[in-house]
Protein backbone atom coordinates (compact mmCIF):
# COMPACT_ATOMS: atom_id res chain seq x y z
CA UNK A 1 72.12 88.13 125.42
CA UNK A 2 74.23 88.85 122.00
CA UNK A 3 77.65 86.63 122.41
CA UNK A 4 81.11 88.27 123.72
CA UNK A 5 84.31 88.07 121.87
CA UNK A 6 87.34 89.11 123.58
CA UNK A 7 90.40 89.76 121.04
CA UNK A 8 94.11 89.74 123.10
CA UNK A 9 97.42 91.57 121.34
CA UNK A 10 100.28 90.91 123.68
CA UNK A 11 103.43 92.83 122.96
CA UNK A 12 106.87 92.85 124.66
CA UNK A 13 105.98 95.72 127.13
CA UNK A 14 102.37 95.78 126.29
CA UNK A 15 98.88 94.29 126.50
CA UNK A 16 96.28 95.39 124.19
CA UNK A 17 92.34 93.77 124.33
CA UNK A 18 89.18 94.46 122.63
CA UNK A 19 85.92 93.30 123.28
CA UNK A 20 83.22 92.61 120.70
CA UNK A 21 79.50 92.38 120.64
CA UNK A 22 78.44 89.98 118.06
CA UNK A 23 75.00 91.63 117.03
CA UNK A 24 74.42 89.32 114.22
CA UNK A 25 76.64 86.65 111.81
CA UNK A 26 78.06 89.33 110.35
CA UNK A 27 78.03 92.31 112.41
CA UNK A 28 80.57 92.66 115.54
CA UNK A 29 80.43 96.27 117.58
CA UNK A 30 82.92 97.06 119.43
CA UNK A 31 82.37 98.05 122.97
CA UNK A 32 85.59 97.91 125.36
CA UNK A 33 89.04 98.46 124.53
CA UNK A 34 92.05 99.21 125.95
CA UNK A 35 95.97 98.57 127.00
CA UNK A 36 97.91 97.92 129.96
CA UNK A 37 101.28 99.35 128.97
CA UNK A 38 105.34 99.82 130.14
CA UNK A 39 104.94 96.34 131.67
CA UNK A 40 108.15 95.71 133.65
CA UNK A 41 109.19 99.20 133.80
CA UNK A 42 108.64 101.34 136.75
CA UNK A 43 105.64 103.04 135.81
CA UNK A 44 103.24 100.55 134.10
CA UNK A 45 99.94 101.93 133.10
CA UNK A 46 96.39 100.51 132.55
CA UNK A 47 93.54 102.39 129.94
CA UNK A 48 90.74 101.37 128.97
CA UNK A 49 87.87 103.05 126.51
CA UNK A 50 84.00 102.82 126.09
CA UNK A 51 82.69 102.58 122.57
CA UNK A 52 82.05 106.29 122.23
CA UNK A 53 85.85 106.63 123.52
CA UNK A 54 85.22 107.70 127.08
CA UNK A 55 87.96 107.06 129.47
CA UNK A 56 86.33 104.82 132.10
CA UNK A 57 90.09 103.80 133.44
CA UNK A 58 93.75 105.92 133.27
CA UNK A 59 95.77 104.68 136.03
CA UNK A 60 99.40 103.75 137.11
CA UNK A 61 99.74 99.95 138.04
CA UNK A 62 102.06 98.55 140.95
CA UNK A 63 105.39 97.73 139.44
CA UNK A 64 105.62 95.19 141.61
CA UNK A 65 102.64 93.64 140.36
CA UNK A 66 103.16 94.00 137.07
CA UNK A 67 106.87 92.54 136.72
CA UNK A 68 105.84 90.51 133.27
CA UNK A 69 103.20 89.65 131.06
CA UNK A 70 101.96 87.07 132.69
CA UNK A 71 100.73 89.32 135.57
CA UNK A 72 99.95 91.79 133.36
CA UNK A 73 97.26 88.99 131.76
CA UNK A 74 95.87 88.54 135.36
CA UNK A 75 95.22 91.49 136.27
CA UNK A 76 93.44 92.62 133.02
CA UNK A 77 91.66 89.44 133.15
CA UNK A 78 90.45 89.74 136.81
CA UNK A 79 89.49 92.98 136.02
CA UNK A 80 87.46 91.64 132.91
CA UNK A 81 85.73 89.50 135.41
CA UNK A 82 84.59 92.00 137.39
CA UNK A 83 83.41 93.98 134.44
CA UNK A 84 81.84 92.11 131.84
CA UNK A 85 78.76 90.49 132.55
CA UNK A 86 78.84 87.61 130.68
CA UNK A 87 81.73 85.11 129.87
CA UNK A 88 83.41 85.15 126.05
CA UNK A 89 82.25 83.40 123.92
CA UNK A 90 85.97 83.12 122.01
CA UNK A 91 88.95 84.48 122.94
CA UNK A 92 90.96 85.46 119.44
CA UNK A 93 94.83 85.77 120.28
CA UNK A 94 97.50 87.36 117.78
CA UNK A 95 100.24 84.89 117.24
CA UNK A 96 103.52 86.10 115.46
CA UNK A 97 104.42 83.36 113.96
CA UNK A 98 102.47 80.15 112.47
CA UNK A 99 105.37 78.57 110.91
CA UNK A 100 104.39 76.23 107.50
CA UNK A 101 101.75 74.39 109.04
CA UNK A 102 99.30 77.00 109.82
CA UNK A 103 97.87 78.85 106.54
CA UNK A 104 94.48 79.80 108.20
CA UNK A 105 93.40 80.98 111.85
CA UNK A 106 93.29 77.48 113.71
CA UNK A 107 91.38 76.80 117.28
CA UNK A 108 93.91 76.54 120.03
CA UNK A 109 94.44 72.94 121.13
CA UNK A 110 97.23 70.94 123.13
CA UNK A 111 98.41 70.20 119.98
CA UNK A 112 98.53 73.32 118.25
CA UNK A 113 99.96 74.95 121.57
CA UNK A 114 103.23 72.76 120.95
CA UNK A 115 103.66 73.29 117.31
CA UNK A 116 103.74 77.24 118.49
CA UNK A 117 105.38 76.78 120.91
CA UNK A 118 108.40 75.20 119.06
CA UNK A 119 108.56 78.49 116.80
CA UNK A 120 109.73 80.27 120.15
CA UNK A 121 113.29 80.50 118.56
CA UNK A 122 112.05 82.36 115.67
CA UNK A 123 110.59 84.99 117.06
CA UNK A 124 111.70 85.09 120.57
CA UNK A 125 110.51 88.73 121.14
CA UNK A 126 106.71 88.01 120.60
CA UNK A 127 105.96 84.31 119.85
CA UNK A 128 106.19 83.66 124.25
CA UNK A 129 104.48 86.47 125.01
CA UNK A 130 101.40 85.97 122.44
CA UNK A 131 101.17 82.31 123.97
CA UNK A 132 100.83 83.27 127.84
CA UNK A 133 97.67 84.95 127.74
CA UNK A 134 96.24 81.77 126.26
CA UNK A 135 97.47 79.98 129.38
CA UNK A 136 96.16 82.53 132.02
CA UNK A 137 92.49 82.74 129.93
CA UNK A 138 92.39 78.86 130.13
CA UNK A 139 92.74 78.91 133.76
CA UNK A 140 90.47 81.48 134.16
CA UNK A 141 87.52 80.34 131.21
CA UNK A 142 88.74 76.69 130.90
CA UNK A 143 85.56 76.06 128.46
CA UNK A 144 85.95 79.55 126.44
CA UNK A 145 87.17 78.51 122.75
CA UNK A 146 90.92 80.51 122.09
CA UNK A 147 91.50 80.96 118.21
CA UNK A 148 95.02 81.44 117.28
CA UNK A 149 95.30 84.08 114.52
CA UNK A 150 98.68 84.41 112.63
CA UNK A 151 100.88 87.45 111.04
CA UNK A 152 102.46 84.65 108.96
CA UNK A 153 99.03 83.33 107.59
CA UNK A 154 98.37 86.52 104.99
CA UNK A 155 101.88 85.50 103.05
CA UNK A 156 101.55 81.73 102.76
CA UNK A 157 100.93 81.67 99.28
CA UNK A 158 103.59 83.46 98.04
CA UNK A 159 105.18 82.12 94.74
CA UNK A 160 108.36 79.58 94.86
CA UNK A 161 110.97 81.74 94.40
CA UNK A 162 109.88 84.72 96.65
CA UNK A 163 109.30 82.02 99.51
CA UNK A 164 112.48 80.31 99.01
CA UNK A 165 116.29 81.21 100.21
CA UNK A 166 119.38 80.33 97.91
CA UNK A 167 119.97 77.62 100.07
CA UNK A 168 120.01 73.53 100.18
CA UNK A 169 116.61 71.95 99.60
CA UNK A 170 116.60 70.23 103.29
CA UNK A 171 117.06 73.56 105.12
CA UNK A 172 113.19 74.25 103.00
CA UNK A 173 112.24 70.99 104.22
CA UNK A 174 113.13 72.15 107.80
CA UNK A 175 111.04 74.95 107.80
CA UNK A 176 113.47 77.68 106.94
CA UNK A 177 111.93 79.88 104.25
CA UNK A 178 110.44 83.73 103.99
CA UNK A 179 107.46 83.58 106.51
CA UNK A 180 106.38 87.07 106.34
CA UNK A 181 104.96 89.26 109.16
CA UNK A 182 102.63 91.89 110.29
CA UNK A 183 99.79 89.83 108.47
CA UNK A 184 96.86 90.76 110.22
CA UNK A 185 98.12 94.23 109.69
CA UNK A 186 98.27 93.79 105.49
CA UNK A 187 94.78 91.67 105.42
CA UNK A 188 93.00 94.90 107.21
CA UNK A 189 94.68 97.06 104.64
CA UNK A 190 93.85 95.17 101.93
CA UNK A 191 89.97 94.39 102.87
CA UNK A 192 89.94 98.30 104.00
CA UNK A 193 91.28 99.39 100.06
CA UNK A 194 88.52 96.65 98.61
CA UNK A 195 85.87 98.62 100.47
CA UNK A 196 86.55 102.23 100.67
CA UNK A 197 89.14 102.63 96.89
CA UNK A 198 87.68 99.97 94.63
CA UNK A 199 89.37 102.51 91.50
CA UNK A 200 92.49 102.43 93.13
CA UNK A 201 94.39 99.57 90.83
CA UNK A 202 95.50 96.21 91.83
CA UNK A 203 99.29 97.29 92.69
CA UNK A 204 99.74 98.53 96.25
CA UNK A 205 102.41 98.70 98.31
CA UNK A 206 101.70 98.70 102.39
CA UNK A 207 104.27 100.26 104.95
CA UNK A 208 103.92 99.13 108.11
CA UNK A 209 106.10 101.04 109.96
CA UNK A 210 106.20 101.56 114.17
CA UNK A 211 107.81 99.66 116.36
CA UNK A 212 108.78 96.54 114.12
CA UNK A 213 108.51 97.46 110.38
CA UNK A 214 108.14 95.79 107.25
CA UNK A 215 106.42 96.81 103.82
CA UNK A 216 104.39 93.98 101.59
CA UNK A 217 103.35 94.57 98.05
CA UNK A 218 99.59 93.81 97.57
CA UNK A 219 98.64 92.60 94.21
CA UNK A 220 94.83 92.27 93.79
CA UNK A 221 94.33 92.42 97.66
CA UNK A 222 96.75 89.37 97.86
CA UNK A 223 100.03 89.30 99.26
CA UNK A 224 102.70 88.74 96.76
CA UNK A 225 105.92 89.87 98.52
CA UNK A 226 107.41 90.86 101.74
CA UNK A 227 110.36 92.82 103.35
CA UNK A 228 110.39 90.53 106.35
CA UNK A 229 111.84 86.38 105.69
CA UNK A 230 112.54 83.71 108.20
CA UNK A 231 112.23 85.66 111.22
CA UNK A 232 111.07 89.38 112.26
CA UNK A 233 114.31 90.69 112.38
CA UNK A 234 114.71 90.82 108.32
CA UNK A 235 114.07 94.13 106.01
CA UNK A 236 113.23 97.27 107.34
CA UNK A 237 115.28 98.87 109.95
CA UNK A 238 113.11 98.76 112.95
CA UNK A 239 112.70 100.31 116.48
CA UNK A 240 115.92 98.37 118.10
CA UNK A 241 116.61 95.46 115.08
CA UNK A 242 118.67 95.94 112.44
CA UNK A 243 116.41 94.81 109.16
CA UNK A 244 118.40 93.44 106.59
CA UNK A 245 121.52 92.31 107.41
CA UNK A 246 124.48 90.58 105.93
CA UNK A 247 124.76 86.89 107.49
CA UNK A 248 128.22 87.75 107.52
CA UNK A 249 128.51 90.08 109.89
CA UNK A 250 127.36 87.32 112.18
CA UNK A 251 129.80 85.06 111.90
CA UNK A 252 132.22 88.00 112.63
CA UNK A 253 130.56 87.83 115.84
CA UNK A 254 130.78 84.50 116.44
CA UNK A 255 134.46 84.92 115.64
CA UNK A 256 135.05 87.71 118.21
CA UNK A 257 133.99 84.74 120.84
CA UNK A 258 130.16 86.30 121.61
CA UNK A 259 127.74 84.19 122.56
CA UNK A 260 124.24 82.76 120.97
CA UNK A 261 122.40 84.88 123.75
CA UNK A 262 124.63 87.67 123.16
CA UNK A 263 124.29 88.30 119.28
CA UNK A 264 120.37 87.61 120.04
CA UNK A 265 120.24 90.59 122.39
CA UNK A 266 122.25 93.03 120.07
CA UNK A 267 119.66 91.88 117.46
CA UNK A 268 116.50 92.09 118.97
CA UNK A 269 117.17 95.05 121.79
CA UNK A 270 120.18 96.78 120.99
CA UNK A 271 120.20 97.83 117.05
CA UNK A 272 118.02 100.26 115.02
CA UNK A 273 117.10 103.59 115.77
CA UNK A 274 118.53 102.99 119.21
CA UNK A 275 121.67 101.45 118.31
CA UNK A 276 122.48 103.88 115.59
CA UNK A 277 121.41 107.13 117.70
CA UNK A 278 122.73 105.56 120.55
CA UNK A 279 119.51 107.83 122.32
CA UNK A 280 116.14 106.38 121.57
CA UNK A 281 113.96 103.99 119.72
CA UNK A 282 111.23 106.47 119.47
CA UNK A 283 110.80 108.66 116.00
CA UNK A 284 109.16 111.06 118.56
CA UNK A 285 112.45 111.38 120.24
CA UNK A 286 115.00 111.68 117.49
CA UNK A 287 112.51 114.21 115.50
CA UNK A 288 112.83 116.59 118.43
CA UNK A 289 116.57 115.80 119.07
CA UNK A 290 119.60 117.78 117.81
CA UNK A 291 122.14 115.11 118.03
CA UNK A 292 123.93 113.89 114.41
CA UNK A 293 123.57 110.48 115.27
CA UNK A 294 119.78 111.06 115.63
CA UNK A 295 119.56 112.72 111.90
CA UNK A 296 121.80 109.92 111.26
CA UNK A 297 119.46 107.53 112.53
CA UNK A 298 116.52 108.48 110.54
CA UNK A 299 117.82 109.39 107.28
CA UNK A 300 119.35 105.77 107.10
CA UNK A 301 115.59 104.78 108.54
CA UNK A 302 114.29 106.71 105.08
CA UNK A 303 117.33 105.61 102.55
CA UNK A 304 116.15 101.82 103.66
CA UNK A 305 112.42 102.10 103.98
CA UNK A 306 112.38 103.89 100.45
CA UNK A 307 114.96 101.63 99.23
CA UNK A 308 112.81 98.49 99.71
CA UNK A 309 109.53 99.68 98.70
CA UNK A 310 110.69 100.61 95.27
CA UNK A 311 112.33 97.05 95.76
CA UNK A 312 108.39 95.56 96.01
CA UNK A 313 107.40 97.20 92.70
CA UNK A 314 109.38 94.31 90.82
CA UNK A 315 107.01 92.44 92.21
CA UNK A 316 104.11 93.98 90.86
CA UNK A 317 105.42 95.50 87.79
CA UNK A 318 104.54 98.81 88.70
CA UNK A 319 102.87 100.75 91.60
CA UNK A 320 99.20 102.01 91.68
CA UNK A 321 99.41 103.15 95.29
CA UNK A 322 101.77 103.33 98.72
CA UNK A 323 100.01 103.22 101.77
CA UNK A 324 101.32 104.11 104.97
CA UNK A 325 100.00 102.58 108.32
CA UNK A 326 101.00 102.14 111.95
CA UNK A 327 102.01 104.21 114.60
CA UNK A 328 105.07 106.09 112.49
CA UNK A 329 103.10 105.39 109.14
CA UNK A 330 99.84 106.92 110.93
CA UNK A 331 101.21 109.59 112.62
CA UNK A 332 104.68 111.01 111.24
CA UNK A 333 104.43 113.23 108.55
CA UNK A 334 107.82 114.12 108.45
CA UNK A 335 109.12 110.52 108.06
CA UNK A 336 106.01 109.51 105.06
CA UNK A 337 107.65 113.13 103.57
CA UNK A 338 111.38 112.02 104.01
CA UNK A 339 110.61 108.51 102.77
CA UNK A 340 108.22 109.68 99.83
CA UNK A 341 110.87 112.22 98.63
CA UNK A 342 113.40 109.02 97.70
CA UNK A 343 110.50 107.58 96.13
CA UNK A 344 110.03 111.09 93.65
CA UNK A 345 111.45 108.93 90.30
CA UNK A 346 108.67 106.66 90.45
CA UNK A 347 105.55 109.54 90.49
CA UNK A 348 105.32 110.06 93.84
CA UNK A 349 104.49 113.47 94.98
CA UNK A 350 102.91 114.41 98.41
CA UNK A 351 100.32 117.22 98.04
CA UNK A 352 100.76 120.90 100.91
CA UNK A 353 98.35 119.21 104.19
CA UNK A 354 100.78 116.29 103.94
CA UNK A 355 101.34 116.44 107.84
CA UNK A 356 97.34 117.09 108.45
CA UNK A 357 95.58 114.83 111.13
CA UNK A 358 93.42 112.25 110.31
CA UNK A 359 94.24 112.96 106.46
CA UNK A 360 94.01 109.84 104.26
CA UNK A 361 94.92 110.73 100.45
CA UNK A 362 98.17 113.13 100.93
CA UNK A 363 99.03 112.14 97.48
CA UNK A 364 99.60 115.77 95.33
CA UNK A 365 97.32 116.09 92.00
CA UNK A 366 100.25 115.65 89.51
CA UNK A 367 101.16 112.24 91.48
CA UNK A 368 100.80 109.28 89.51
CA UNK A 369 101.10 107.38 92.18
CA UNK A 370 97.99 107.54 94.99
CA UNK A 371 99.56 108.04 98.78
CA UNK A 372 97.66 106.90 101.44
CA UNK A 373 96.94 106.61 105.40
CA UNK A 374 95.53 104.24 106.19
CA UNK A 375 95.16 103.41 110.36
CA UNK A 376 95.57 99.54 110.83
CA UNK A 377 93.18 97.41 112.97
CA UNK A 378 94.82 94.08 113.77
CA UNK A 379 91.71 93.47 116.12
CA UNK A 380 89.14 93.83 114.25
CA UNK A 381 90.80 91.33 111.53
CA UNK A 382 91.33 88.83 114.98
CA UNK A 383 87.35 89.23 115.99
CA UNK A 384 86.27 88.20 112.33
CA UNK A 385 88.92 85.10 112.50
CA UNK A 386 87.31 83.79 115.67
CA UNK A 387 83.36 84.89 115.08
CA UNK A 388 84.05 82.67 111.85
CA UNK A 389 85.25 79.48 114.12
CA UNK A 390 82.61 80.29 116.76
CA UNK A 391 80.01 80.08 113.89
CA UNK A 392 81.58 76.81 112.33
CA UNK A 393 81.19 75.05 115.66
């Protein structure tokens, strides 16, 4: 039998998998996929696909059972057991953040596990929930090899002063510099543009934009600059974090008397779309809404996505191409129209099936700029990470 490679995505509310057939060296097919989502809400929900994209499970979970992630990881992984018929070979886990020692996908050992588990603080929304599944599969498949494979790892070689802040040297020598994020994302995009646009030219800019967002300008198919720093909370305005923010507003905070925890919270749940609609997170919602603060909400989304991408070109001298991915990127024509418009000085033009499903070059003839969408595949990027460990061992 060909080897299994299970690939694990673990969200805030969600639990994404993929499972791989490894064919050959170089070839991995994959065969089951799926999500267990709106864990800890009231109506969690578990999917799962074949490889030709049949539904083989659509069903509500027991909140009760499904309180938290770890749970969540048990039941998908009892019901993995029950359905695969043959343990992984490798178990290939996205991991947020890899802080400066990891510049390459790394083989999760005790050691590693506490290095990661240190950068908890800096990304306190997805670092602890990336690490539990690796907990529940080692109970579970205590000889399975887990690769850890980082967002951070794409950026690492970034030039001095685009990975440096204007501050002290020992605060560098601590660890606090621009990290980057959404990694995995960029290297898919980049590999994707190699294959299927070799004519394209070398400067691209990437917008990730769903949930968390962040743009990174690609020079070459490298990485040479990035909306998001230190933590995931910096650039873009986001789902419910702020993006860019002036360090000074929070030490007005502090000086109002709130708390560590409570400035975290406003940060990381409380800002955004939601906080400045005061409705929803969800483009879906405040396209369909009425409400000022909802027009509000996404125009200032637009004025700050656009805003930093032109930002990215400095980088690259120039811009070849803008590609959009993610769910928003992906999906909303309205917001890749809104945010493209701003973007109109520098020769980009969006041509009439703009809006069309599962169009890829929406850029208009006269556009000197190519636009793109482009759907990510974190996944995929994760199975090739660990198929190359499991074929160095």
């Amino acid at each position: 039998m060909t080897p299994l490679l299970l690939v694990v995505n673990a969200g805030s509310s969600s639990l994404k998998f993929q499972v791989y057939d490894q064919a050959d060296a170089h070839t991995l097919a994959a065969t089951l996929g799926g999500q267990i989502s709106g864990i800890g809400t009231a109506h969690p929900r578990f999917r799962v696909r074949d490889d030709q994209h049949v539904r083989l499970v659509d069903r509500d979970l027991d909140p009760t059972a499904t309180p938290d992630l770890a749970h969540a990881q048990q039941q998908l992984i009892d019901w993995l057991g029950h359905h695969l018929d043959r343990e992984p070979a490798a178990v290939g886990h996205r991991i947020v953040h890899g802080g400066p020692w990891f510049q390459d996908s790394a083989v999760i050992t005790p050691g590693v596990l506490t290095r990661l588990e240190s950068l908890i603080p800096l990304a306190p929304l997805h670092q602890r929930n990336n690490l539990l599944p690796v907990q529940v599969i080692a109970q579970r498949w205590p000889n399975v090899v887990q690769v850890a494979c980082f967002d951070t790892a794409f950026h690492r070689d970034h030039a001095p002063e685009v990975e440096r802040f204007a501050l002290p040297d020992r605060f560098y020598q601590q660890g606090v510099r621009r990290y980057g994020f959404h990694g995995l994302s960029y290297q898919y995009i980049a590999e994707h543009l190699g294959r299927h646009y070799p004519d394209l030219g070398p400067r691209v800019v990437a917008a990730h934009l769903g949930s968390g967002t962040s743009a990174c300008a690609l020079l070459n198919g490298r990485s040479v600059e990035s909306t998001m720093g230190f933590t995931a909370l910096d650039g873009l305005p986001m789902g419910t974090r702020p993006g860019r923010l002036d360090p000074g507003v929070l030490l007005w905070m502090l000086e109002q008397g709130m708390s560590h925890d409570d400035i975290q919270h406003v940060l990381y749940f409380e800002s955004g779309l939601k906080g400045v609609s005061g409705l929803s997170a969800d483009v879906r919602d405040l396209l369909e809404s009425t409400a000022p603060q909802a027009r509000l909400a996404l125009n200032l989304f637009m004025y700050r996505t656009a805003e930093s991408l032109a930002g990215l070109c400095v980088a690259l001298n120039g811009l070849d191409a803008l590609v959009f991915t993610a769910g928003v990127g992906e999906n909303s024509g309205a917001i890749r129209a809104g945010i493209c418009r701003r973007l109109a000085w520098l020769g980009v033009r969006l041509n009439d099936s703009a809006n069309a499903r599962n169009a890829s070059d929406i850029s208009a003839p006269d556009s000197r700029v190519r636009v793109l969408v482009v759907p990510t595949n974190e996944e995929l990027v994760i199975a090739r990470q660990t198929l190359a460990h499991v074929l160095q061992a």
